[in-house]
C-alpha atoms as a PDB file:
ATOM      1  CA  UNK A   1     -20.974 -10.078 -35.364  1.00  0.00           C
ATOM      2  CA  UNK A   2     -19.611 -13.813 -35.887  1.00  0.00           C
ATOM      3  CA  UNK A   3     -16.229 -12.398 -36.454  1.00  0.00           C
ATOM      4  CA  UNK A   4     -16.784 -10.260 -33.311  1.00  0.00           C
ATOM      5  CA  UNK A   5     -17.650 -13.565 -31.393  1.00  0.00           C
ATOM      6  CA  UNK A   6     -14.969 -16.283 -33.003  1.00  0.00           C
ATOM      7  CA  UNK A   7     -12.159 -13.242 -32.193  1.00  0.00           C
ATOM      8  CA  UNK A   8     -13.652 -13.393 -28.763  1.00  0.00           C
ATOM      9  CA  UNK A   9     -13.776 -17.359 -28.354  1.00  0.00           C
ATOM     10  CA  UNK A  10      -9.924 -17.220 -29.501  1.00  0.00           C
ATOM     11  CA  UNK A  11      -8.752 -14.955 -27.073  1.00  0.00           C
ATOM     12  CA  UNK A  12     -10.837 -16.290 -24.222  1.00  0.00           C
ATOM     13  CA  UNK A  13      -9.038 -19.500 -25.280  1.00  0.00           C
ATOM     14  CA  UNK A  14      -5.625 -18.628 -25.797  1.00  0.00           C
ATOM     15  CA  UNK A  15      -5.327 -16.558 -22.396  1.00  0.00           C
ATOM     16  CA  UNK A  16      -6.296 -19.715 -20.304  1.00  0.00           C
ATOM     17  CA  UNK A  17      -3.795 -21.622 -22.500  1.00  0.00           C
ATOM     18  CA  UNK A  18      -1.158 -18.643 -21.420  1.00  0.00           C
ATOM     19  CA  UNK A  19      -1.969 -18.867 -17.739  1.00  0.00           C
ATOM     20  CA  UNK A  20      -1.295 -22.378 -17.699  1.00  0.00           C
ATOM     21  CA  UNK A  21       2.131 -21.830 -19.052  1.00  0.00           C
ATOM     22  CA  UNK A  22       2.476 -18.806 -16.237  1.00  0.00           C
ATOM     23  CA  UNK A  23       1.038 -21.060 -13.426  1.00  0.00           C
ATOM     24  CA  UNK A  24       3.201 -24.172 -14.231  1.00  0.00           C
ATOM     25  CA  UNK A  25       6.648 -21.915 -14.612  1.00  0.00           C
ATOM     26  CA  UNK A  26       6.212 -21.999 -10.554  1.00  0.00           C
ATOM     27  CA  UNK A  27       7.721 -25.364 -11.090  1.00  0.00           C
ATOM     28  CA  UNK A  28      10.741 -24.237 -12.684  1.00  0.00           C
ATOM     29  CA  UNK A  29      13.643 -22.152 -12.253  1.00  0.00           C
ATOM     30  CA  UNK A  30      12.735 -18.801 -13.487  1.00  0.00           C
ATOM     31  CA  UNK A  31      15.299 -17.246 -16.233  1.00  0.00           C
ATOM     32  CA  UNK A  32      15.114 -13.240 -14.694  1.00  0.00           C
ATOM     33  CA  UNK A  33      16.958 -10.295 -16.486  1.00  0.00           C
ATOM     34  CA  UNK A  34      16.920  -6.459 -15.256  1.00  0.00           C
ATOM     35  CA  UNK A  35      15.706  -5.056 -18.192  1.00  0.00           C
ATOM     36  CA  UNK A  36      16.072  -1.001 -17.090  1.00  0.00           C
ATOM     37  CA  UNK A  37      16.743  -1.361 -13.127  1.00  0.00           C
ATOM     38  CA  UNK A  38      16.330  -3.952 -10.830  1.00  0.00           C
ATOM     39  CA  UNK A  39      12.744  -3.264 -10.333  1.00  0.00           C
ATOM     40  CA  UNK A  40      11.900  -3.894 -13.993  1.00  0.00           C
ATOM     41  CA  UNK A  41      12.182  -7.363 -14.978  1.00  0.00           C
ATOM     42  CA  UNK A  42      11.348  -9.728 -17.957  1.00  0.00           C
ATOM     43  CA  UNK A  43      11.771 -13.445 -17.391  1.00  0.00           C
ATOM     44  CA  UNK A  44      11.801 -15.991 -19.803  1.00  0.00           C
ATOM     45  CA  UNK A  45       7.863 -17.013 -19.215  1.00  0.00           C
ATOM     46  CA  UNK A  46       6.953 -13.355 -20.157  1.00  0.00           C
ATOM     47  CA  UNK A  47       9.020 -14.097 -23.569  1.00  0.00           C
ATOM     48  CA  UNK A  48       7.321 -17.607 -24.128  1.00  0.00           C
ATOM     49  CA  UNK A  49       3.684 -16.335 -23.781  1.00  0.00           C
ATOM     50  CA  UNK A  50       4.234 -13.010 -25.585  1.00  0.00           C
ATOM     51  CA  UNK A  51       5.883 -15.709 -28.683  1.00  0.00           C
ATOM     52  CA  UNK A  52       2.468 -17.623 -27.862  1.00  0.00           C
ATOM     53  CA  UNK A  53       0.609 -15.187 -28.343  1.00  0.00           C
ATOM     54  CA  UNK A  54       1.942 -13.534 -31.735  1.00  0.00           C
ATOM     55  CA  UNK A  55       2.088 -16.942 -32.902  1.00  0.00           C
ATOM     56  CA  UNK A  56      -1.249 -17.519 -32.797  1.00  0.00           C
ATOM     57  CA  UNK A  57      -2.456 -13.850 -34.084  1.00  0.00           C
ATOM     58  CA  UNK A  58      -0.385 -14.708 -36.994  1.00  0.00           C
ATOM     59  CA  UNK A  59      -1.701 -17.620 -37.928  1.00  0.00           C
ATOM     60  CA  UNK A  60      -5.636 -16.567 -37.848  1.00  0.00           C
ATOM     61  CA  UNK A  61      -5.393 -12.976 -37.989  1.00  0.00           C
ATOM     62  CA  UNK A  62      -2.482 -11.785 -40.588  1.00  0.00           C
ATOM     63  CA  UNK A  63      -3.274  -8.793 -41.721  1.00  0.00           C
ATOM     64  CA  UNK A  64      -3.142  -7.531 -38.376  1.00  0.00           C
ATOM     65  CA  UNK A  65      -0.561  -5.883 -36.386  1.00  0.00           C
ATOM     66  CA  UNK A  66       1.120  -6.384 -32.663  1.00  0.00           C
ATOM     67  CA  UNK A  67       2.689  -3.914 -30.037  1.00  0.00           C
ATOM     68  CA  UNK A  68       3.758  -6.280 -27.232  1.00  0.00           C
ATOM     69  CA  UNK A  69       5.712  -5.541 -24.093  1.00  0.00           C
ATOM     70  CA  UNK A  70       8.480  -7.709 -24.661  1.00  0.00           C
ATOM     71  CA  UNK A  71      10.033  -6.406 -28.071  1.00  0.00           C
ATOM     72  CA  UNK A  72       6.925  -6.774 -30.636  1.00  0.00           C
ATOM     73  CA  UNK A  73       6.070  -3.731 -32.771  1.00  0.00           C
ATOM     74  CA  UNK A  74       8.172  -1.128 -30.676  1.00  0.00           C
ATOM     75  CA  UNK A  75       9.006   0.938 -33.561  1.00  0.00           C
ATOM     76  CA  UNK A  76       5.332   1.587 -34.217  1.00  0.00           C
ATOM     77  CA  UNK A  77       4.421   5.054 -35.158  1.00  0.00           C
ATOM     78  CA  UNK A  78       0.630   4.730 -35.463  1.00  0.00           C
ATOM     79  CA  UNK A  79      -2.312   2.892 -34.577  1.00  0.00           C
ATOM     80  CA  UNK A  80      -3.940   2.352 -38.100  1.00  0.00           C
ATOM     81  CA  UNK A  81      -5.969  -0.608 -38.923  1.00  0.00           C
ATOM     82  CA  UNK A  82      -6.374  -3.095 -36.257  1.00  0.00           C
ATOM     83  CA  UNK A  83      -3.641  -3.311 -33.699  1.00  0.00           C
ATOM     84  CA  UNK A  84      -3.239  -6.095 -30.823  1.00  0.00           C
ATOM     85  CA  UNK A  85      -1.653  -4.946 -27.682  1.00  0.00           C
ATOM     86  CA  UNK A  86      -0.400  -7.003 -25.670  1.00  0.00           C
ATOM     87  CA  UNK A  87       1.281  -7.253 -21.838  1.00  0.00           C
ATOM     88  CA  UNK A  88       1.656 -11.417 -21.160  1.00  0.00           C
ATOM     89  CA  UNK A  89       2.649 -10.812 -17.674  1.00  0.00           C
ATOM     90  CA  UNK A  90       1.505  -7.385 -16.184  1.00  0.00           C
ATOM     91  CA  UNK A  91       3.059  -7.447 -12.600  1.00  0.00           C
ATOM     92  CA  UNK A  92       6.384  -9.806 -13.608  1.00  0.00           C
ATOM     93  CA  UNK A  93       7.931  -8.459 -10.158  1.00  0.00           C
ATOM     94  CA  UNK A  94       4.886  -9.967  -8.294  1.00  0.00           C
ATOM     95  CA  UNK A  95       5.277 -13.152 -10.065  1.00  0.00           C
ATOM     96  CA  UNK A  96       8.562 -13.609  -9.607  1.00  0.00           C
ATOM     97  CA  UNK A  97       9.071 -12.794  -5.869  1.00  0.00           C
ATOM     98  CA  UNK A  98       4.823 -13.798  -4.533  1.00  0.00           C
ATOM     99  CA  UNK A  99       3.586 -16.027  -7.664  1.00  0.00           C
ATOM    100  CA  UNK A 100       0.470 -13.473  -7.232  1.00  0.00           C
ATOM    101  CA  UNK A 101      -1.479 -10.383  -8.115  1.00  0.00           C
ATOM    102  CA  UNK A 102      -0.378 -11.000 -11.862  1.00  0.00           C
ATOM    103  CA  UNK A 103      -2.254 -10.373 -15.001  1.00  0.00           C
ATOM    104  CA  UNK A 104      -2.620 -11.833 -18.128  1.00  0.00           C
ATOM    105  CA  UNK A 105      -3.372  -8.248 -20.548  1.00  0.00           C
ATOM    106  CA  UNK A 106      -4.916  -8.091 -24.402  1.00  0.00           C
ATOM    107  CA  UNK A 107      -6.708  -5.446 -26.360  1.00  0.00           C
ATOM    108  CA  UNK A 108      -7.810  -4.643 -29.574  1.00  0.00           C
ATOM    109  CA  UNK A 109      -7.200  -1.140 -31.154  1.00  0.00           C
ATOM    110  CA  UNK A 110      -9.119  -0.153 -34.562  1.00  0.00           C
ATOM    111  CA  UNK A 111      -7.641   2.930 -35.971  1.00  0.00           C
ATOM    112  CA  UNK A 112      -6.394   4.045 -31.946  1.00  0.00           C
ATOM    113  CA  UNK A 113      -9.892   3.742 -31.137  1.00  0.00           C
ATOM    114  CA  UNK A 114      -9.745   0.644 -28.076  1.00  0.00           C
ATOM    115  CA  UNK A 115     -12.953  -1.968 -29.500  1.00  0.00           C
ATOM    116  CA  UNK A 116     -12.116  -5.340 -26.541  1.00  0.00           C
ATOM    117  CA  UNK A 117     -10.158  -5.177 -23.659  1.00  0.00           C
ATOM    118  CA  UNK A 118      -9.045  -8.552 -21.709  1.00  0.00           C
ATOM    119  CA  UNK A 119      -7.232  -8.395 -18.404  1.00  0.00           C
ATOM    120  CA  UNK A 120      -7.323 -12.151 -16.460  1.00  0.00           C
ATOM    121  CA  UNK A 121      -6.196 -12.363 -12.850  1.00  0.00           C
ATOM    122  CA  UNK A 122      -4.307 -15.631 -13.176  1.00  0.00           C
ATOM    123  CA  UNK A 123      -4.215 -16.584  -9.531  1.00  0.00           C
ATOM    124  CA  UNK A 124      -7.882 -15.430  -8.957  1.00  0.00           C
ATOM    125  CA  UNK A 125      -9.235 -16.918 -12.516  1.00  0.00           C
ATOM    126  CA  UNK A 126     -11.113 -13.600 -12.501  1.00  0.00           C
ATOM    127  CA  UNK A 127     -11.558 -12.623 -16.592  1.00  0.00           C
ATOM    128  CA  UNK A 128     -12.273  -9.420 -16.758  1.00  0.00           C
ATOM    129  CA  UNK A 129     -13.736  -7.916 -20.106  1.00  0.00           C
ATOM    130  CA  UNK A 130     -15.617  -4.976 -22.235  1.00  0.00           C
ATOM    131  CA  UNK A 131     -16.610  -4.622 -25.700  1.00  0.00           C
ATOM    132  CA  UNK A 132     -17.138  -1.199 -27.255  1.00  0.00           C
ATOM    133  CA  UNK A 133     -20.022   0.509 -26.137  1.00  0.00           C
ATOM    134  CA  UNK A 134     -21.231  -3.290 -24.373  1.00  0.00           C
ATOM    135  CA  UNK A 135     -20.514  -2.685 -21.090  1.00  0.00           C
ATOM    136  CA  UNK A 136     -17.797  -4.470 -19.089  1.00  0.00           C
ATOM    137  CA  UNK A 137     -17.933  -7.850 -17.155  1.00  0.00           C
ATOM    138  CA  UNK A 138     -16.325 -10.302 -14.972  1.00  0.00           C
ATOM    139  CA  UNK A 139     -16.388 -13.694 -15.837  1.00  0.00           C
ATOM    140  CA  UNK A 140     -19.345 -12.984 -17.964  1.00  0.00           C
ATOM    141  CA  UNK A 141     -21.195 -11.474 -15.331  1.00  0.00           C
ATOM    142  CA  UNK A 142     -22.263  -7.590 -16.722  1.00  0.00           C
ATOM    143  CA  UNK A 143     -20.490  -5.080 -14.086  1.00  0.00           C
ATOM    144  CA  UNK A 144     -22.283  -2.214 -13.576  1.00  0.00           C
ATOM    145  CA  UNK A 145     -21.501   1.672 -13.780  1.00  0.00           C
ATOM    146  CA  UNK A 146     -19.220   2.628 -11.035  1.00  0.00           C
ATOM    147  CA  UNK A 147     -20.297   4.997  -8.359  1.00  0.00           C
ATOM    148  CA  UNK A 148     -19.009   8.452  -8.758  1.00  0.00           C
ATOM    149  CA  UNK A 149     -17.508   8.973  -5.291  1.00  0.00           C
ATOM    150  CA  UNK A 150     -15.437  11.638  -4.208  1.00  0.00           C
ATOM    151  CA  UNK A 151     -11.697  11.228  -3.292  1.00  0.00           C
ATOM    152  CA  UNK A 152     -12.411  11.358   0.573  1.00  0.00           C
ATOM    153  CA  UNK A 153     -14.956   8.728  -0.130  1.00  0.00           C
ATOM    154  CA  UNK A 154     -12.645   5.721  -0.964  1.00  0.00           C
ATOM    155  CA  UNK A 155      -8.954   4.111  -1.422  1.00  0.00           C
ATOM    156  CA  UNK A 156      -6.702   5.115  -3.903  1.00  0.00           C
ATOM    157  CA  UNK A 157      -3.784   3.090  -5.110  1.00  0.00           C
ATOM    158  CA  UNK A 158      -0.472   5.567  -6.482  1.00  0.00           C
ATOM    159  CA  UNK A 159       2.273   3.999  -8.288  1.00  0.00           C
ATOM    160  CA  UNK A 160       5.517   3.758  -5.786  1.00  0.00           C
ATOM    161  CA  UNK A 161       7.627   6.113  -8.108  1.00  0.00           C
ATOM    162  CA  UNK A 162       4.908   8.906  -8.100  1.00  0.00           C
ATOM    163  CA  UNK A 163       5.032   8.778  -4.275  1.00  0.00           C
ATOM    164  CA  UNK A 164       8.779   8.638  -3.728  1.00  0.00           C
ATOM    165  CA  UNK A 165       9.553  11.772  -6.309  1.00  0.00           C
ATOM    166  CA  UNK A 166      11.191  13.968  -4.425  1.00  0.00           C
ATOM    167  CA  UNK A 167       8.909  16.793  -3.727  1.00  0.00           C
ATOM    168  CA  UNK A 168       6.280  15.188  -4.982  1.00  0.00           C
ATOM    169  CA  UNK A 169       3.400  17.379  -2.782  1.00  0.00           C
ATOM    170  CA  UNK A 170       0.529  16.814  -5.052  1.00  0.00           C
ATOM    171  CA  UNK A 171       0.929  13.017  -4.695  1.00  0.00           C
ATOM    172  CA  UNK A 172       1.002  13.658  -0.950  1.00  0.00           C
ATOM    173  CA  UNK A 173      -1.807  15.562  -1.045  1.00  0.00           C
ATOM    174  CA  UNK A 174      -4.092  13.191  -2.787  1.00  0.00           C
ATOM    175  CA  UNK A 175      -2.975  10.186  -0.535  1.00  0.00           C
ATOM    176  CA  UNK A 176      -3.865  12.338   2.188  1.00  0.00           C
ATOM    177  CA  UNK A 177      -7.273  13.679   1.251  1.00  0.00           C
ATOM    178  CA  UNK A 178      -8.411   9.944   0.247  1.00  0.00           C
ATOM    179  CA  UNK A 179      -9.409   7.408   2.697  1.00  0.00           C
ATOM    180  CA  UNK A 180      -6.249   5.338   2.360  1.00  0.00           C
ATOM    181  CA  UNK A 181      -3.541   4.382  -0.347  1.00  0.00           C
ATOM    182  CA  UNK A 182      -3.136   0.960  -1.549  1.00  0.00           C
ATOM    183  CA  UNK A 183      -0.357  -0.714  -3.692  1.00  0.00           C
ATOM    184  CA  UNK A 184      -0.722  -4.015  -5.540  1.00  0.00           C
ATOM    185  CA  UNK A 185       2.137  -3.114  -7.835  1.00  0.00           C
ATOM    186  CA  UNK A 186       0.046  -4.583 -11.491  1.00  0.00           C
ATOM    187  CA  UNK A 187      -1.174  -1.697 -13.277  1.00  0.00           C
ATOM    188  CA  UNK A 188      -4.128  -4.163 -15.097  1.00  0.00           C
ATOM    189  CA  UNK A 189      -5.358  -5.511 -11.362  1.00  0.00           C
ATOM    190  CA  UNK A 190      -5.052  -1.524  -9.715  1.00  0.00           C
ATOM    191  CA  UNK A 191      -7.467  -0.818 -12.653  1.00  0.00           C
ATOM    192  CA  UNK A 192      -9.897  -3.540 -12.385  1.00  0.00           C
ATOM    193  CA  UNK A 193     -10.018  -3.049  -8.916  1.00  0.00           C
ATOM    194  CA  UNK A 194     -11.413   0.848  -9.670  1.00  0.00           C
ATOM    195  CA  UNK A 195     -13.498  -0.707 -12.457  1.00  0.00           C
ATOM    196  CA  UNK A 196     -15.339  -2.882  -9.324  1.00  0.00           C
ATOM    197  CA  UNK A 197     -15.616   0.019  -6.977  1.00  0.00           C
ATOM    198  CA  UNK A 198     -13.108  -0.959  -4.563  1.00  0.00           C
ATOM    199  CA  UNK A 199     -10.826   1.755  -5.070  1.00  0.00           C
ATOM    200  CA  UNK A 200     -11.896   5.068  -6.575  1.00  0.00           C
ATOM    201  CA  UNK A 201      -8.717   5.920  -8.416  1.00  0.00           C
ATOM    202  CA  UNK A 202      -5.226   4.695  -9.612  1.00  0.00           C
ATOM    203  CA  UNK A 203      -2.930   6.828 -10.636  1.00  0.00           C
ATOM    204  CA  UNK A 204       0.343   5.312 -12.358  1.00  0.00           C
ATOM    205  CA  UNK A 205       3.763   7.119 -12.861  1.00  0.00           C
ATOM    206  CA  UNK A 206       4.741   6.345 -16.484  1.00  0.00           C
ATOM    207  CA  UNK A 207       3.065   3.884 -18.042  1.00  0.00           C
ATOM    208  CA  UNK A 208       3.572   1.459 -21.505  1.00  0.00           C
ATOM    209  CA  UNK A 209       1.019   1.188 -23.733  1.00  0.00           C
ATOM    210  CA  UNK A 210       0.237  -2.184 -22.734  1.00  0.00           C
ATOM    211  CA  UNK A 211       0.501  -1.524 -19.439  1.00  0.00           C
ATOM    212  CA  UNK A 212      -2.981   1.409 -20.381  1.00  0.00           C
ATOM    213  CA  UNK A 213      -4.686  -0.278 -24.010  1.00  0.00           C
ATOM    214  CA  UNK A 214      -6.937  -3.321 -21.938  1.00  0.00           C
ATOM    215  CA  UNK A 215      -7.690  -1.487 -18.430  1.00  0.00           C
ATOM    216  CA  UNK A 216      -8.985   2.038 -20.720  1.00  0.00           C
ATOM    217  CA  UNK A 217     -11.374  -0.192 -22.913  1.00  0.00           C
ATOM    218  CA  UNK A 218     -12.822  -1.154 -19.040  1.00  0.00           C
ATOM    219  CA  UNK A 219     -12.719   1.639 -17.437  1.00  0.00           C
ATOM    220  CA  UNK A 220     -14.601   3.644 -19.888  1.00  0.00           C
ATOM    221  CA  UNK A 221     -16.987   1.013 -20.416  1.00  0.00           C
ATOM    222  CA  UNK A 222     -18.358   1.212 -16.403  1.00  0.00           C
ATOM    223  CA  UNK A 223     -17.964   5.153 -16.296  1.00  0.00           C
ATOM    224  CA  UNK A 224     -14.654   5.990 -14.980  1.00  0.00           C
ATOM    225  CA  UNK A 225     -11.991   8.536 -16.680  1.00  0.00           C
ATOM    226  CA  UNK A 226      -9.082   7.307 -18.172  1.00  0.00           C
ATOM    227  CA  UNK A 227      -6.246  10.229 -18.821  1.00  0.00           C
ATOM    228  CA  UNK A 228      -2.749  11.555 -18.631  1.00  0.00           C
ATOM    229  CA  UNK A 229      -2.442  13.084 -15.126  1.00  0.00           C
ATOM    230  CA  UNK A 230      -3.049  16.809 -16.089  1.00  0.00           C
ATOM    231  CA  UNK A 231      -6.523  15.454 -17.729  1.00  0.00           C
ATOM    232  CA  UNK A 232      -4.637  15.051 -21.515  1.00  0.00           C
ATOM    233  CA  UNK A 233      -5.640  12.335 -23.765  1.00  0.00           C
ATOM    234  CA  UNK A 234      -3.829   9.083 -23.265  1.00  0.00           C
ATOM    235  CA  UNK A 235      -0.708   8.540 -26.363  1.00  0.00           C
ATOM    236  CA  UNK A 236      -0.955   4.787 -26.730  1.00  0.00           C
ATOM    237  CA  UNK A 237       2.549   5.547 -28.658  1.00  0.00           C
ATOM    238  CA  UNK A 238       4.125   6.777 -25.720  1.00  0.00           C
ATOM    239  CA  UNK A 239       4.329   6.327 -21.585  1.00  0.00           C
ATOM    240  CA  UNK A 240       2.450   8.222 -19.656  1.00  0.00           C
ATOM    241  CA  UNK A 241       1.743   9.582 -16.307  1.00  0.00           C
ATOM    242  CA  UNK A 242      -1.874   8.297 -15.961  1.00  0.00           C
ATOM    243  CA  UNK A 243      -5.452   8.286 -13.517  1.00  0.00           C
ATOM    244  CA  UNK A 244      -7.869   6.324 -13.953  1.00  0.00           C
ATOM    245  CA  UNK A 245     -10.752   7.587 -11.852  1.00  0.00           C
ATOM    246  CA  UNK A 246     -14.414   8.096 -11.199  1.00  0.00           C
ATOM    247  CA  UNK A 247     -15.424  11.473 -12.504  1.00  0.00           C
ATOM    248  CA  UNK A 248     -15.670  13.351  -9.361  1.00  0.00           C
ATOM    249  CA  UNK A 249     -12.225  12.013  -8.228  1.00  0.00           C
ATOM    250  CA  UNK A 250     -10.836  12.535 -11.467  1.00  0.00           C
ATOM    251  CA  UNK A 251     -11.593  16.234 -11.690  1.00  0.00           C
ATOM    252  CA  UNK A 252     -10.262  16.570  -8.015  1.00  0.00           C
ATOM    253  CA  UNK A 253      -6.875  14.841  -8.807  1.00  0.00           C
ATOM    254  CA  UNK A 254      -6.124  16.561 -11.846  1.00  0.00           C
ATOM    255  CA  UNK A 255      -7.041  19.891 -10.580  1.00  0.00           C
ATOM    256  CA  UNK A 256      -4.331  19.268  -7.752  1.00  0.00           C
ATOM    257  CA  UNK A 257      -1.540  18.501 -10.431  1.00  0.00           C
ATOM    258  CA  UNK A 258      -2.171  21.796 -12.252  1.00  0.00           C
ATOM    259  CA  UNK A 259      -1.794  23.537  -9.548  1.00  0.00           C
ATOM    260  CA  UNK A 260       0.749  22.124  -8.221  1.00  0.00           C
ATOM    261  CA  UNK A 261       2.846  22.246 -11.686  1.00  0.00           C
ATOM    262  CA  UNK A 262       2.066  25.818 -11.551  1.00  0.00           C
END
């Protein structure tokens, strides 16, 4: 348990020491590269706190392993032992172009099975957190288990790509059923805000691993479903096309994809 709570004090620490770097960036000129399109950028801040961050994993925590977004442990082929994932700026378009709705994104993996999860709304200084089987909080404040509300019951954010498909009906379909669709465009933030009750599902086109490993360990700790988008186990070695959902929606949602794959 006091390894449990020093890990804890370290991260807690070292994401407030990353958000300062993120927050006083809005000073400077931004170094911005396309990484595969124009909507899919890395700047040089996402670099520095991603370096921050192994850094300091290195130092206390050797043994263990890293799969960042930026470059770090890409050519992993399993989750053995205990691996950190890691997104240091989960929503880099929204921080480059609004200096908003950007998160700060950590988790730790034992043997692929997700044990913390830390996502940190750096504009908000909303921490949000969950511990295996401890429940999930924000800003140390317990959250409790979701409400399982159907899909006509409540908004829904869906990723921009999943709408746009061509012939995409089943994403038309769900927007339609629901009471409304809402983008924020930060995977971490669309998942929190499902984890709080304010939307009742998100459902993401093709997403990293550390885009999934922090918002799954939440999720699952208030109640909600976590999956690939025809209900399949989430590969943290891979993308995937995701929801994250209360159970009732979930079951609705997925059931529309099968069919409409069929």
């Amino acid at each position: 348990m006091e390894q449990i709570e020093k890990r804890d004090h370290l991260i807690k620490e070292w994401i407030k020491e990353a958000a300062a770097i993120s927050k006083n960036s809005f000073n400077n000129e931004l170094i911005v590269q396309e990484k595969t399109n124009r909507t899919d950028l890395v700047t040089n801040i996402d670099k520095e706190i991603e370096q921050f961050f192994i850094q300091k994993i290195n130092r206390y925590f050797p043994e263990e392993r890293v799969l960042g977004e930026e470059g770090s442990g890409h050519q992993m082929t399993d989750l053995k032992g205990i691996v950190w994932i890691i997104d240091p700026i989960d929503g880099t378009l929204n921080f480059v172009n609004q200096q908003n709705d950007f998160a700060i994104m950590i988790s730790i993996y034992e043997d692929g099975v997700g044990q913390s999860g830390y996502i940190y709304d750096v504009m908000r200084d909303e921490l949000y957190t969950a511990y295996k089987g401890q429940g999930a909080y924000l800003n140390d404040q317990k959250l409790p288990r979701v409400e399982d509300k159907a899909l006509g019951q409540g908004l829904i954010a869906i990723s921009y790509r999943l709408i746009s498909k061509e012939n995409n009906e089943a994403a038309k379909k769900i927007g339609k059923t629901s009471s409304g669709v809402r983008m924020i465009g930060s995977a971490g933030l669309e998942t929190v805000h499902v984890a709080t009750g304010r939307l009742v599902a998100y459902l993401g086109a093709s997403l990293a691993p550390w885009d999934i490993a922090a918002g799954k360990i939440i999720a699952e700790e208030v109640g909600l479903l976590y999956t690939q988008l025809d209900g399949q186990p989430i590969d943290l070695l891979n993308k995937n096309a995701t929801i994250v959902a209360t159970p009732a929606v979930h079951k609705e949602v997925t059931d529309i994809y099968r069919n409409e794959i069929k």
